[in-house]
PDB file of N, CA and C in Angstrom:
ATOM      1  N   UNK A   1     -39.467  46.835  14.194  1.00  0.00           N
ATOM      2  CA  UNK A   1     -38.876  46.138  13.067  1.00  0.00           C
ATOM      3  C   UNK A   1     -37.872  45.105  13.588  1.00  0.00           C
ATOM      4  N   UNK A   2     -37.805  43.850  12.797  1.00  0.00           N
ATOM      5  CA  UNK A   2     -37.063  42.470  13.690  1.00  0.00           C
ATOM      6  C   UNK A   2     -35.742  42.820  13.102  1.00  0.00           C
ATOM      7  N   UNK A   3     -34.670  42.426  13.629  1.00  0.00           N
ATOM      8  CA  UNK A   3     -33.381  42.995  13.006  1.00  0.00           C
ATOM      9  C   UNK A   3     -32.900  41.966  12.468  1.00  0.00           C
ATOM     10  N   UNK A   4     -32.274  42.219  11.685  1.00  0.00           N
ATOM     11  CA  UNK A   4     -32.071  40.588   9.938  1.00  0.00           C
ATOM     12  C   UNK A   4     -30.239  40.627  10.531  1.00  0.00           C
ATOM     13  N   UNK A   5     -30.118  39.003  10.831  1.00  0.00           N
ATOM     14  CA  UNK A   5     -29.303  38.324  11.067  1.00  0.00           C
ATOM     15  C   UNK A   5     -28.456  37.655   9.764  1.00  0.00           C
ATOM     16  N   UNK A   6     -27.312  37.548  10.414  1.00  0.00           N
ATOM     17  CA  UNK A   6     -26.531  36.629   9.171  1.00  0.00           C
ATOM     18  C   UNK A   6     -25.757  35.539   9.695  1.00  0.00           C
ATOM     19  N   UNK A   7     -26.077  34.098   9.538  1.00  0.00           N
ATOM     20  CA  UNK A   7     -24.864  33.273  10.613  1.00  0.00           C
ATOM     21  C   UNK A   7     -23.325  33.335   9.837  1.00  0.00           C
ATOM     22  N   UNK A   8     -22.540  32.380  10.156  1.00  0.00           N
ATOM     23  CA  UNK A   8     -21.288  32.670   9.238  1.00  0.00           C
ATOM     24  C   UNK A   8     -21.530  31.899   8.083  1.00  0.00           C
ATOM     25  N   UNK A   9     -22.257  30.666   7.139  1.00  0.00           N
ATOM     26  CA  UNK A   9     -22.285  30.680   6.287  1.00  0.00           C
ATOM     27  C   UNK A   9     -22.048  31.649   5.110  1.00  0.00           C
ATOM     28  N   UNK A  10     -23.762  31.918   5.359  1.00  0.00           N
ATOM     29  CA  UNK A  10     -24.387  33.200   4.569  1.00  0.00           C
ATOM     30  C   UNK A  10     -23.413  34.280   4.554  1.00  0.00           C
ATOM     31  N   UNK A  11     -22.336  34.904   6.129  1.00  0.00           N
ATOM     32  CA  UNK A  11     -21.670  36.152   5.304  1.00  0.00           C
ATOM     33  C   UNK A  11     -20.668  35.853   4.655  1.00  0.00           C
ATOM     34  N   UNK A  12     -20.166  34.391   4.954  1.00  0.00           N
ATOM     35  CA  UNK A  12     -19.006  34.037   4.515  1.00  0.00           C
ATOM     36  C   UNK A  12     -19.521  34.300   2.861  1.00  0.00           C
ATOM     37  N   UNK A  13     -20.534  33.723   2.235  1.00  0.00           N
ATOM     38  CA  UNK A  13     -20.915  33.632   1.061  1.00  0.00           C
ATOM     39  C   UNK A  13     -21.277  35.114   0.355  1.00  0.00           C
ATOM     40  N   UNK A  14     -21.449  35.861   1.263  1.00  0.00           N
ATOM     41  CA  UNK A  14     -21.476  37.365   1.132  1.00  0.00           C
ATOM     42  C   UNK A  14     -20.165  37.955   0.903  1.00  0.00           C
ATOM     43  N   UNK A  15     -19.066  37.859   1.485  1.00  0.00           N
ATOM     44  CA  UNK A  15     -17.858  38.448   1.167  1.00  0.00           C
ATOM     45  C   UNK A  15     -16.885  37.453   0.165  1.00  0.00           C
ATOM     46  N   UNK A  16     -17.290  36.415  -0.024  1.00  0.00           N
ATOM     47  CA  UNK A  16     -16.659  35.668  -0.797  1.00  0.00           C
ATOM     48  C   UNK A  16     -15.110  35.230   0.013  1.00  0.00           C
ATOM     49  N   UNK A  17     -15.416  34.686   0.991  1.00  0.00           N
ATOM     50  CA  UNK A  17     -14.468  34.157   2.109  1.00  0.00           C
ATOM     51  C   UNK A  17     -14.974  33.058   3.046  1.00  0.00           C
ATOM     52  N   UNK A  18     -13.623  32.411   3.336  1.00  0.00           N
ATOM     53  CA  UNK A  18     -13.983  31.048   3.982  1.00  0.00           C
ATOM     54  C   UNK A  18     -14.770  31.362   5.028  1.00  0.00           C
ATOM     55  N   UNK A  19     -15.319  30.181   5.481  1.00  0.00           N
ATOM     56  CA  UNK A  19     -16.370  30.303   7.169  1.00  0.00           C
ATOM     57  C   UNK A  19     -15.349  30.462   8.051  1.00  0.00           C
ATOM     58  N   UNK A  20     -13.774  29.820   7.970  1.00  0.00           N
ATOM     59  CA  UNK A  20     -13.133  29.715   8.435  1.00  0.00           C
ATOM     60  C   UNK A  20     -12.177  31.148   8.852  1.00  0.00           C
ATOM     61  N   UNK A  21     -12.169  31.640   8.200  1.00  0.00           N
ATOM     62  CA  UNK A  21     -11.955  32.972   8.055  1.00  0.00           C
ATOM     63  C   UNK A  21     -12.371  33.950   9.304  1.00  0.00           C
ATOM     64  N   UNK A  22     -14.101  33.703   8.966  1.00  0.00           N
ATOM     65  CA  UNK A  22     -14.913  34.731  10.720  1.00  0.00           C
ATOM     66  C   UNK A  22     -14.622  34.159  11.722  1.00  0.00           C
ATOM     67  N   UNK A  23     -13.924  33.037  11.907  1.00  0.00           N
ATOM     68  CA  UNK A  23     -13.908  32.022  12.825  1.00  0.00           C
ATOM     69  C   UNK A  23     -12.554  32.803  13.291  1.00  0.00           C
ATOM     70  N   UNK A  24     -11.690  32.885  12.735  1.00  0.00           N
ATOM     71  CA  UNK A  24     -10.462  33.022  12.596  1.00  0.00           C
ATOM     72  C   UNK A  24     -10.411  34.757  13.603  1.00  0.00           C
ATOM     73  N   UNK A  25     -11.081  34.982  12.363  1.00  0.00           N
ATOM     74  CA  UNK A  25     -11.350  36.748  12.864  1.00  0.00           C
ATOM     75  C   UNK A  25     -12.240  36.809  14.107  1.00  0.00           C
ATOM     76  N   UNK A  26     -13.071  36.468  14.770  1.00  0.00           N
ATOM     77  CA  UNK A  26     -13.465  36.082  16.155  1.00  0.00           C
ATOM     78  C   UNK A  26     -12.630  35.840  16.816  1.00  0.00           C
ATOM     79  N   UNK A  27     -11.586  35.074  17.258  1.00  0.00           N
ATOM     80  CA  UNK A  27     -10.629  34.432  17.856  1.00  0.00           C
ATOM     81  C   UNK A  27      -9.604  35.190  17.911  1.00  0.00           C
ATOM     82  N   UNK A  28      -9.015  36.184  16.598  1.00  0.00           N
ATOM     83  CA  UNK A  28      -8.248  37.252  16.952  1.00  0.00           C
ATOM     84  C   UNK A  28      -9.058  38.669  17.625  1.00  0.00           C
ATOM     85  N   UNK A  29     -10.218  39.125  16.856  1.00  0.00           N
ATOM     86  CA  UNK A  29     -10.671  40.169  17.916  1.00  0.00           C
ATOM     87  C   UNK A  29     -11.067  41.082  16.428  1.00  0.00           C
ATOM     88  N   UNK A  30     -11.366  40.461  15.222  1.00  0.00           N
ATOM     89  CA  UNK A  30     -11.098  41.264  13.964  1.00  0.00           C
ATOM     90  C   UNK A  30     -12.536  40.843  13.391  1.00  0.00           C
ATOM     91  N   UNK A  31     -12.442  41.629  12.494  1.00  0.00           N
ATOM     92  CA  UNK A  31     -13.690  41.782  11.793  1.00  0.00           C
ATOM     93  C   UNK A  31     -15.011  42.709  12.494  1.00  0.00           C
ATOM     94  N   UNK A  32     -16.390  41.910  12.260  1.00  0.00           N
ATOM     95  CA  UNK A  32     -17.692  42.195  12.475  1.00  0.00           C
ATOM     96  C   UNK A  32     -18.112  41.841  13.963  1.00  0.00           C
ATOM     97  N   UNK A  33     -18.683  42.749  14.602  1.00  0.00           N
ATOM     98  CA  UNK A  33     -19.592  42.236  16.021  1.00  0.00           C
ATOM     99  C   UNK A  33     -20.286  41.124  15.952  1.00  0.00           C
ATOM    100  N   UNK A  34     -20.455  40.168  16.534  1.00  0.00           N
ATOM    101  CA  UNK A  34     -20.791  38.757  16.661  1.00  0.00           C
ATOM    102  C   UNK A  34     -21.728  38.915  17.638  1.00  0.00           C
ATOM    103  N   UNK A  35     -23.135  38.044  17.561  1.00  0.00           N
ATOM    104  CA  UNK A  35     -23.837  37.662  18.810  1.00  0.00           C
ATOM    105  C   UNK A  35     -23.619  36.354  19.118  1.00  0.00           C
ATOM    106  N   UNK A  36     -23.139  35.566  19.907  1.00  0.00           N
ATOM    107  CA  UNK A  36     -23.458  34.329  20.378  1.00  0.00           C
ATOM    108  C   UNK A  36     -24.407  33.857  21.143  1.00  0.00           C
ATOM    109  N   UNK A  37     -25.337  33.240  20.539  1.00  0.00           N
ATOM    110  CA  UNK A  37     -26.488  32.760  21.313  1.00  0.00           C
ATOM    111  C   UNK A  37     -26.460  31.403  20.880  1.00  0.00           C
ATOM    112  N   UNK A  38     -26.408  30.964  22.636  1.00  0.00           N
ATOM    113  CA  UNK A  38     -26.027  29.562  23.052  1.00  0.00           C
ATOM    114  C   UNK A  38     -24.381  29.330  22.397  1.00  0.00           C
ATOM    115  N   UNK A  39     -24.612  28.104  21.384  1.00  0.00           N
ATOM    116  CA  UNK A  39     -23.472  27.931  20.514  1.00  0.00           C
ATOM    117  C   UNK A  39     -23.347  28.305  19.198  1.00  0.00           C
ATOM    118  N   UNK A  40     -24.511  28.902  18.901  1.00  0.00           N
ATOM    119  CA  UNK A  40     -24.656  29.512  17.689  1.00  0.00           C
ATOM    120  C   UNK A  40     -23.865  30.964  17.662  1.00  0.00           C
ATOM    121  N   UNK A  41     -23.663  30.782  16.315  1.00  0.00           N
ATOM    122  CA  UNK A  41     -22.790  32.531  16.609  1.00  0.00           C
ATOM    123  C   UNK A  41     -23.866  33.135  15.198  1.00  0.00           C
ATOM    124  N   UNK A  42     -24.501  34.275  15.482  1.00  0.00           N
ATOM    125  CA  UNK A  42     -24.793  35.716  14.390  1.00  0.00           C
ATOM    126  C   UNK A  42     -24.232  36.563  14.184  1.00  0.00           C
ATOM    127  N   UNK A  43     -24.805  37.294  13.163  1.00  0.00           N
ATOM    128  CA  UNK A  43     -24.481  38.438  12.746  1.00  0.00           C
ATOM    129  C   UNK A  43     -25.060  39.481  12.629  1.00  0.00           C
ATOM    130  N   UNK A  44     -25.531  40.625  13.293  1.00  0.00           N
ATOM    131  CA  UNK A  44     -26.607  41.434  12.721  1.00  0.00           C
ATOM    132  C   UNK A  44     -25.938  42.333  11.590  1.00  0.00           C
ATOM    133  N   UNK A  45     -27.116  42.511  10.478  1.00  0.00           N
ATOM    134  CA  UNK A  45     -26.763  43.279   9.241  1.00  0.00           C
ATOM    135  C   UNK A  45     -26.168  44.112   9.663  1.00  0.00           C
ATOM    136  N   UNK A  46     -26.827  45.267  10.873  1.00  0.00           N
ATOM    137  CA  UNK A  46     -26.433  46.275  11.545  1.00  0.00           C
ATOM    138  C   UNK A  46     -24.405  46.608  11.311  1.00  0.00           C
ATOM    139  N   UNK A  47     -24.389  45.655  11.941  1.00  0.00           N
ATOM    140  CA  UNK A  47     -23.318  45.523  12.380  1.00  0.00           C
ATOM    141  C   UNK A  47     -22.211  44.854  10.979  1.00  0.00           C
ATOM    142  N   UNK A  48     -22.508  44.476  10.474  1.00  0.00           N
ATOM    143  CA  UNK A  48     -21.652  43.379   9.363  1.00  0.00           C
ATOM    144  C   UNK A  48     -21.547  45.222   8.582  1.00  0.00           C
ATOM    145  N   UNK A  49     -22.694  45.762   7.712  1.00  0.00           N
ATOM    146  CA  UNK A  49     -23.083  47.061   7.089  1.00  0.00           C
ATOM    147  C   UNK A  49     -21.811  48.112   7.836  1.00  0.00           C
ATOM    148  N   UNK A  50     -21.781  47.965   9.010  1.00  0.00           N
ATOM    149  CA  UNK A  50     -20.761  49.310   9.595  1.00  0.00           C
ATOM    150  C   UNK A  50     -19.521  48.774   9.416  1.00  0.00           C
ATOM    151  N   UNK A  51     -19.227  47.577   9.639  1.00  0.00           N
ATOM    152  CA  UNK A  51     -17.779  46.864   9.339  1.00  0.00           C
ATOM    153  C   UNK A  51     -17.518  47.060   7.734  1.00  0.00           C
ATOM    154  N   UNK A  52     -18.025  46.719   6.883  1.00  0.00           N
ATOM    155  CA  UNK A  52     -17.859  47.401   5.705  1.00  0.00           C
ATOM    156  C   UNK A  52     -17.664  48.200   5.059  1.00  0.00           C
ATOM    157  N   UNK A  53     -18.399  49.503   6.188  1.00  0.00           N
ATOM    158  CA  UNK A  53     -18.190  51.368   5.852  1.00  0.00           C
ATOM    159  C   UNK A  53     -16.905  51.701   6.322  1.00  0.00           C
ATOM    160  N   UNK A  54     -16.779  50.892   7.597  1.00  0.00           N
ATOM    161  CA  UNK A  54     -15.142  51.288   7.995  1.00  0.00           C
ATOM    162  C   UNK A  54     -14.377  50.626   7.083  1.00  0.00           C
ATOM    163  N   UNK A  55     -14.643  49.704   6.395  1.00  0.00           N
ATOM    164  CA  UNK A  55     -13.096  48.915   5.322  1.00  0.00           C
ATOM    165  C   UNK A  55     -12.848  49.543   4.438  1.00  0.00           C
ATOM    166  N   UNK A  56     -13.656  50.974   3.741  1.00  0.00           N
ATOM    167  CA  UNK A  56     -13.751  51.295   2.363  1.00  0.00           C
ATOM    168  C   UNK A  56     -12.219  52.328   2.599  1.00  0.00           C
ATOM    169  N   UNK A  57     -11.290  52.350   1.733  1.00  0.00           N
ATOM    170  CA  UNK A  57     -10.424  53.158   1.644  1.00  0.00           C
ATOM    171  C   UNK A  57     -10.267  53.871   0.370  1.00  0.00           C
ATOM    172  N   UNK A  58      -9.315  55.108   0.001  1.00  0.00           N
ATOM    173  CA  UNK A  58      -9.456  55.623  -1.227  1.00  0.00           C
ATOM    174  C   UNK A  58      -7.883  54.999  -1.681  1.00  0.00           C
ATOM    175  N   UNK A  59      -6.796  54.837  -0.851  1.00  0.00           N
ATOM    176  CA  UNK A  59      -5.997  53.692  -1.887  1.00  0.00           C
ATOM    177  C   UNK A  59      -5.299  53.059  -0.978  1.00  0.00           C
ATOM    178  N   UNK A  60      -3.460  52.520  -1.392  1.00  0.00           N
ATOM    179  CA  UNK A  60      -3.597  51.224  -0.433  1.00  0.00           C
ATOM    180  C   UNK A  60      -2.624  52.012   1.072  1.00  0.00           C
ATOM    181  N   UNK A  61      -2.410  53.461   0.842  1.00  0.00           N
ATOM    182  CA  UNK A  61      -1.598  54.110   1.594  1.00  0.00           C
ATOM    183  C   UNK A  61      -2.361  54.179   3.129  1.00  0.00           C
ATOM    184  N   UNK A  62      -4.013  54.200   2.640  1.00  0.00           N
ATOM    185  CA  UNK A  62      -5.007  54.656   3.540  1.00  0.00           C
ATOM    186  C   UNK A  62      -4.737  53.947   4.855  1.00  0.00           C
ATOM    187  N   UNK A  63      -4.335  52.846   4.625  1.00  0.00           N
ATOM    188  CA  UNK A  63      -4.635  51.438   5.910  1.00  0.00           C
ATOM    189  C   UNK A  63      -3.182  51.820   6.607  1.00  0.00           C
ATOM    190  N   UNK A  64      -2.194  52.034   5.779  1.00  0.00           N
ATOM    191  CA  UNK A  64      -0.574  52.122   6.789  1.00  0.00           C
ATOM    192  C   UNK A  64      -0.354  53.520   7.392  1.00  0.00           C
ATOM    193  N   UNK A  65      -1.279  54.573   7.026  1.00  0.00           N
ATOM    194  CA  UNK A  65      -1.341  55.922   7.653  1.00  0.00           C
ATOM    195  C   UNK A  65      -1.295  55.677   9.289  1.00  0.00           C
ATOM    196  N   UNK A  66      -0.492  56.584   9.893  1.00  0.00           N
ATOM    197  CA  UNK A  66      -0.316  56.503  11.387  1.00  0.00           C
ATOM    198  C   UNK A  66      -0.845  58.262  11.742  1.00  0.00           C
ATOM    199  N   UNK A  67      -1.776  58.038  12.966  1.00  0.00           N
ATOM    200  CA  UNK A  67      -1.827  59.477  12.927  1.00  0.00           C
ATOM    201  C   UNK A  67      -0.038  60.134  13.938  1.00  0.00           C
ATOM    202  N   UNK A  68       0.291  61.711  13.158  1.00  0.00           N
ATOM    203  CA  UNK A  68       0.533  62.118  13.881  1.00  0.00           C
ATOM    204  C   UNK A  68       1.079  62.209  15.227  1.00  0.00           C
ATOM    205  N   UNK A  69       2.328  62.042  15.862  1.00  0.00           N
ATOM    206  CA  UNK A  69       2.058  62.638  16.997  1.00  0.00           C
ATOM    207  C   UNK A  69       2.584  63.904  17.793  1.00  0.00           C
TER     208      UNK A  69
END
């Protein structure tokens, strides 16, 4: 099975966020796994799909939680 790509248009238009944005988030080290081939940059669904499962929280305490030490 061929694995379904997304460039940054398309996810940008998927999350409802600038292109500028993945660009942004590349450059800091944030977001979704990126392929770069050549000068082109992708996205595999794969990968965009797991970045999403990790963002889901149950409220806004979830994200400032520190574990333990």
């Amino acid at each position: 099975m061929a694995t379904k790509h997304l460039n940054q248009i398309d996810l940008a238009a998927r999350w409802n966020i600038s292109h500028r944005t993945l660009e942004r988030w590349r450059w800091t080290g944030e977001g979704p796994l990126y392929v770069k081939l050549g000068g082109r940059v992708v996205y595999r669904l794969e990968d965009v799909e797991a970045f999403e499962r990790e963002q889901i929280r149950a409220s806004t305490a979830d994200h400032a939680k520190k574990p333990a030490a």
